[in-house]
Protein backbone atom coordinates (compact mmCIF):
# COMPACT_ATOMS: atom_id res chain seq x y z
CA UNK A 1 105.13 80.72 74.51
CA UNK A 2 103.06 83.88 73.09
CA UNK A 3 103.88 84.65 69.40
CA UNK A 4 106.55 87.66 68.41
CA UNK A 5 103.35 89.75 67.22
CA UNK A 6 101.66 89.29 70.62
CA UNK A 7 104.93 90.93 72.35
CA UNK A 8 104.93 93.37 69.74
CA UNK A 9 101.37 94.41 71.28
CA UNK A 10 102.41 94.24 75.08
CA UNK A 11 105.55 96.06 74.28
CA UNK A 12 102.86 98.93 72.14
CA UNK A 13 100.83 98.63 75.27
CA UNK A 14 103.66 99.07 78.05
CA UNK A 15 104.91 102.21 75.85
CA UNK A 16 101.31 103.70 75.97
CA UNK A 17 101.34 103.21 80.12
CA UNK A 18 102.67 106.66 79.92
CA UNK A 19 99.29 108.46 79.76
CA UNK A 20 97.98 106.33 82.57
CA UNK A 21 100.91 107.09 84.81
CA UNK A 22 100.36 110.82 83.93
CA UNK A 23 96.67 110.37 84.43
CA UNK A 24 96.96 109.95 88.05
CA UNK A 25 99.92 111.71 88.30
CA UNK A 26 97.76 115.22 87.67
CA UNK A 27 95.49 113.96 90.72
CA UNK A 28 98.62 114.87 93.15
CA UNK A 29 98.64 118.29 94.53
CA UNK A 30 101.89 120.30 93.48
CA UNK A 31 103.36 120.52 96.62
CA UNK A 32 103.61 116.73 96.92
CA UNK A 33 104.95 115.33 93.49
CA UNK A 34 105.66 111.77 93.23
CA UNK A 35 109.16 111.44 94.54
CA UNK A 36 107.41 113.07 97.80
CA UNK A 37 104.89 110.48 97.95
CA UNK A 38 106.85 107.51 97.22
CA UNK A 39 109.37 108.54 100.39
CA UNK A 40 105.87 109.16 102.36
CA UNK A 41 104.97 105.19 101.67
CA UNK A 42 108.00 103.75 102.32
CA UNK A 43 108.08 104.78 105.41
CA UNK A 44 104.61 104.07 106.37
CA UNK A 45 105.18 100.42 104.95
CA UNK A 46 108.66 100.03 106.21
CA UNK A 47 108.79 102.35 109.23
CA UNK A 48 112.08 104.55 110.39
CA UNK A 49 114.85 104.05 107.74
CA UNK A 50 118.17 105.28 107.73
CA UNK A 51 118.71 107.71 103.98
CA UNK A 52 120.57 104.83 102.56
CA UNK A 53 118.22 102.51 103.73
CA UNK A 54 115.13 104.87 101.61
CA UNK A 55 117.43 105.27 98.46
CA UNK A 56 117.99 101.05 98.04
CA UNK A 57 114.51 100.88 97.83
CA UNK A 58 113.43 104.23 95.77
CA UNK A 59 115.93 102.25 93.39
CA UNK A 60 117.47 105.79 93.33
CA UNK A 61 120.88 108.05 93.70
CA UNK A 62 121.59 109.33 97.28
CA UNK A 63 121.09 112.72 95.53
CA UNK A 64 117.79 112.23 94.28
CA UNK A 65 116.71 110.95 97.57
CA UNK A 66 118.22 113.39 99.73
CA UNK A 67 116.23 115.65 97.82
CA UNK A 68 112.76 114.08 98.22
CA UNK A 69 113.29 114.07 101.85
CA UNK A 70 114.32 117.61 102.16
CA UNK A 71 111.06 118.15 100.66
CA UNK A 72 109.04 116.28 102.60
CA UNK A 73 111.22 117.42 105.90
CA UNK A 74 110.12 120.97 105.17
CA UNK A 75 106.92 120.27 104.83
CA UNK A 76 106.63 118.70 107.85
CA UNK A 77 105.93 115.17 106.47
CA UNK A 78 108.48 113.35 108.07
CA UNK A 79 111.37 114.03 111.23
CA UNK A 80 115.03 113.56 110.72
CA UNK A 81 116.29 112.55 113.99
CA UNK A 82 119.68 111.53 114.94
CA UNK A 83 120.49 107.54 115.18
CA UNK A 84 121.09 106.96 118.37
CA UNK A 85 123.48 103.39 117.07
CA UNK A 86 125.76 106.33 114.98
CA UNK A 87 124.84 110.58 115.42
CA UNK A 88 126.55 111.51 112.37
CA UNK A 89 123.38 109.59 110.92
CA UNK A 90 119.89 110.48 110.71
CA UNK A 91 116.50 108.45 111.21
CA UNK A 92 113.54 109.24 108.91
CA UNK A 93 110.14 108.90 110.58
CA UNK A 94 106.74 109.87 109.44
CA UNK A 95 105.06 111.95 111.25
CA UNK A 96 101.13 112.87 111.64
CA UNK A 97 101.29 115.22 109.28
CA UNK A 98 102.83 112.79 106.93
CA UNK A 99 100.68 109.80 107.78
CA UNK A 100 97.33 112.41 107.30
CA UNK A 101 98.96 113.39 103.80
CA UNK A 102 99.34 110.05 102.72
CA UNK A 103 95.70 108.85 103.91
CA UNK A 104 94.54 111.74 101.60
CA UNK A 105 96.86 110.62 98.88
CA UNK A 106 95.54 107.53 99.01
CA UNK A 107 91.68 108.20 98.77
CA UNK A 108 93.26 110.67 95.83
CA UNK A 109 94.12 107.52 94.00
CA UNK A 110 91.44 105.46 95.12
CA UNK A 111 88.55 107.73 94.17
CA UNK A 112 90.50 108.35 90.31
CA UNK A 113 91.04 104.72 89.87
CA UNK A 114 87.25 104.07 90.71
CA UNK A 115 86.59 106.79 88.19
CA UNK A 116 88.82 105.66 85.18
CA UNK A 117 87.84 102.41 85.66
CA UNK A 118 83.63 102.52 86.69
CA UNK A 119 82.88 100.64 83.44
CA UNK A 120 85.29 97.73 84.99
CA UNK A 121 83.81 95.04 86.41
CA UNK A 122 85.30 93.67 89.50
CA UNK A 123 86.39 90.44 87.98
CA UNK A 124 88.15 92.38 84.99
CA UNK A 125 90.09 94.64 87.69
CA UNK A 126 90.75 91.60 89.95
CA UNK A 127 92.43 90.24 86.56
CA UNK A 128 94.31 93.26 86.45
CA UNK A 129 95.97 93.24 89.50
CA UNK A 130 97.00 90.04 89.13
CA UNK A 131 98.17 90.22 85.81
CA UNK A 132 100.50 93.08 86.95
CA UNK A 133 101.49 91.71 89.41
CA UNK A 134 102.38 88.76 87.96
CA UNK A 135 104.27 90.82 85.30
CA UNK A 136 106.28 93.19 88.03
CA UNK A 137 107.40 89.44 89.52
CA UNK A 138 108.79 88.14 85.95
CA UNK A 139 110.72 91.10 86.26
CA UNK A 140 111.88 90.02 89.85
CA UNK A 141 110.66 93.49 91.32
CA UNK A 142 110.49 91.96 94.73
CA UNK A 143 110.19 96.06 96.18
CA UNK A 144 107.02 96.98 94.40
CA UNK A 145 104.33 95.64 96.62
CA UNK A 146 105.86 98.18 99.55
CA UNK A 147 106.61 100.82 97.07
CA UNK A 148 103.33 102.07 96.21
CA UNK A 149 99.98 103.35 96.99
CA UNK A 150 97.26 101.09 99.05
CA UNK A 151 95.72 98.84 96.52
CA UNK A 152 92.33 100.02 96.66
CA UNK A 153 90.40 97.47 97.89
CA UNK A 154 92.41 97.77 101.26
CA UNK A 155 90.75 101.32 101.43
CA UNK A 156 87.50 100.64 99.71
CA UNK A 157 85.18 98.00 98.35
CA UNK A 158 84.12 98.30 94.79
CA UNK A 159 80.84 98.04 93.85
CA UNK A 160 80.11 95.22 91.29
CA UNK A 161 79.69 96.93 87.69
């Protein structure tokens, strides 16, 4: 077991995540903040979804989710058709538009974390990933794999540092 100052650090270093998470926050254009792009992936990763359905795995209040997908419904991100199984419900779906917004959220976050990170080699962010990972699953966040962005070496290959 890791000594009480070495959890001191991680627990420094979690608290500092903030500027990373705002880091590639400021790559997403305004009219598609992150609530937006999280609904966008979930339904690229899990396909049509009642609301419920979205909000158990946002992790989120119906509230909060029924306002992400108003946003992305007006944009034209995603239809909002009636369930055919009950018509007082609805069935998200993403549409072109959504699927083309995504792919250029993706190379967004791909092309920043290839930035930030061009002095890593690709051992170091290998190590990363899995040390997160690892982490996110000691936490039993079984959701998180299908609750985020493309890791980036499904969209690109890094080039060895």
């Amino acid at each position: 077991m890791a000594a009480r100052r070495q959890y001191e650090e991680l627990s420094q270093q979690l608290s500092a995540m903030g500027a990373v998470k705002r880091g590639l926050a400021r790559i997403l254009p305004p009219e598609c903040p992150a609530g937006s792009v999280a609904v966008l992936v979930l339904l690229e990763r899990h396909g049509p979804m009642r609301i419920g359905r979205l909000a158990e795995l946002l992790a989120v209040d119906m509230s909060v989710t029924s306002r992400h997908v108003a946003h992305v419904a007006e944009r034209g991100w995603i239809d909002r058709t009636p369930d055919p199984d009950d018509r007082r419900s609805r069935i998200l779906r993403l549409t072109a538009e959504g699927t083309e917004q995504l792919a250029e959220l993706s190379e967004r976050y791909v092309q920043a974390l290839a930035g930030y990170l061009e002095d890593w080699s690709d051992a170091d962010v290998d190590q990363l990933n899995a040390l997160l990972s690892r982490l996110r699953d000691s936490f039993g966040d079984r959701r998180a794999p299908s609750a985020r962005l493309p890791h980036p070496t499904e969209q690109t290959t890094r080039t060895p540092a």
